[in-house]
Protein backbone atom coordinates (compact mmCIF):
# COMPACT_ATOMS: atom_id res chain seq x y z
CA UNK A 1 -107.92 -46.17 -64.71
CA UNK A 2 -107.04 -42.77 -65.93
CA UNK A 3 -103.54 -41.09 -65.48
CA UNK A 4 -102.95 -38.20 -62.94
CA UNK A 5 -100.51 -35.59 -62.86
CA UNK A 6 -98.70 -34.35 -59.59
CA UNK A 7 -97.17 -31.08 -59.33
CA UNK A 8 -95.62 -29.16 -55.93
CA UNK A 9 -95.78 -25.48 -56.48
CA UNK A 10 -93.77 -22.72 -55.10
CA UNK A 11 -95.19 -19.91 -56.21
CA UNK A 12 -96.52 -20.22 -59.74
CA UNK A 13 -93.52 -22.03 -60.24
CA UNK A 14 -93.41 -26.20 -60.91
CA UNK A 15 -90.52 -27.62 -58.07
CA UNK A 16 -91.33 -31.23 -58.48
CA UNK A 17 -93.40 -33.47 -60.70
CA UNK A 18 -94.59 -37.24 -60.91
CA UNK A 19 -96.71 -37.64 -64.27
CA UNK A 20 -98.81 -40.33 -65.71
CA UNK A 21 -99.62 -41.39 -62.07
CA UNK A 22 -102.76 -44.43 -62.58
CA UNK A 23 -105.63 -44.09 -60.01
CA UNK A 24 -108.78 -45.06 -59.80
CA UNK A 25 -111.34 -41.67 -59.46
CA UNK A 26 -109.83 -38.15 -58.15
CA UNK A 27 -110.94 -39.50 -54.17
CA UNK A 28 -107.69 -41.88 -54.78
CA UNK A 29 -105.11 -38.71 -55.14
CA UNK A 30 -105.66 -37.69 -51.94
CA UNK A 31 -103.20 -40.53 -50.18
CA UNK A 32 -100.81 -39.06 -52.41
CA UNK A 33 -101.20 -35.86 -51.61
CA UNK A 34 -100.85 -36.43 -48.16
CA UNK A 35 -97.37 -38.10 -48.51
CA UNK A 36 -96.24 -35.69 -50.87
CA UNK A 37 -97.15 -32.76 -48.35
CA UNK A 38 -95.67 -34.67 -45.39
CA UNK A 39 -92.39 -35.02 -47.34
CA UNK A 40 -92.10 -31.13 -48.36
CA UNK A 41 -89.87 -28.94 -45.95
CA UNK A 42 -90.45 -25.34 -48.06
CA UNK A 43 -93.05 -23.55 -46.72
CA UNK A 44 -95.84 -22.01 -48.74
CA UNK A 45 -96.07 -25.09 -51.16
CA UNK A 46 -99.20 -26.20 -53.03
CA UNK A 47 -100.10 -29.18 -54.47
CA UNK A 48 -101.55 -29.49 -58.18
CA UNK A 49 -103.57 -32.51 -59.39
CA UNK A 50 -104.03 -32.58 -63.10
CA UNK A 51 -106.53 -34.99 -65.20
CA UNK A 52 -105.85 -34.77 -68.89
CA UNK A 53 -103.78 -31.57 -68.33
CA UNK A 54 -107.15 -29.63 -66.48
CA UNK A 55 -106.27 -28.88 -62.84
CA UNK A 56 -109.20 -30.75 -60.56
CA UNK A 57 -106.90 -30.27 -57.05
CA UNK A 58 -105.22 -27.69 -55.90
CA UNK A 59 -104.54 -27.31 -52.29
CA UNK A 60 -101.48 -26.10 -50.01
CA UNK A 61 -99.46 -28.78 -48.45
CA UNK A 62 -100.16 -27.44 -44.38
CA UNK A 63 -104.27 -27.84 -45.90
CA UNK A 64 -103.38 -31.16 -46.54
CA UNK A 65 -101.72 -32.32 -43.48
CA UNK A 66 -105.21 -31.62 -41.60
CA UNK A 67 -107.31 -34.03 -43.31
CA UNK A 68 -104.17 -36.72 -43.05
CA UNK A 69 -106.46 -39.03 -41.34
CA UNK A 70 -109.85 -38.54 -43.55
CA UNK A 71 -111.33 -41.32 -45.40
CA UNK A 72 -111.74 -39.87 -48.77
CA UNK A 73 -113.18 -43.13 -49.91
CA UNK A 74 -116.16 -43.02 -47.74
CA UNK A 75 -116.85 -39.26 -48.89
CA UNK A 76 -119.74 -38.59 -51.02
């Protein structure tokens, strides 16, 4: 497993964090990111996913809520 870092952005600025989060492969942040992004009440908020400090996600939270009911784990 390797460890994942969550960030919610306002701005450039870092409003909340989890860190050290263990997944499987990148396609398992995206349950996650959906509950973080249904839980945020600020509009204008992204959502940063870090692997070993490198950014591999970033997305804003309404982007998210569309794809709520995707199966990442079936995508290629």
């Amino acid at each position: 497993m390797d460890m994942y870092d969550f960030e919610i952005l306002k701005g450039e600025e870092v409003i909340a964090a989890e860190r050290a989060i263990p997944l499987m492969n990148p396609k398992a942040a995206w349950p996650k990111i959906i509950k973080l992004a249904k839980g945020l009440k600020s509009p204008g908020c992204r959502i940063r996913v870090k692997e070993a400090g490198e950014t591999i996600i970033l997305v804003g939270a309404t982007v998210a809520l569309r794809y709520a009911d995707f199966d990442f784990s079936a995508a290629a």
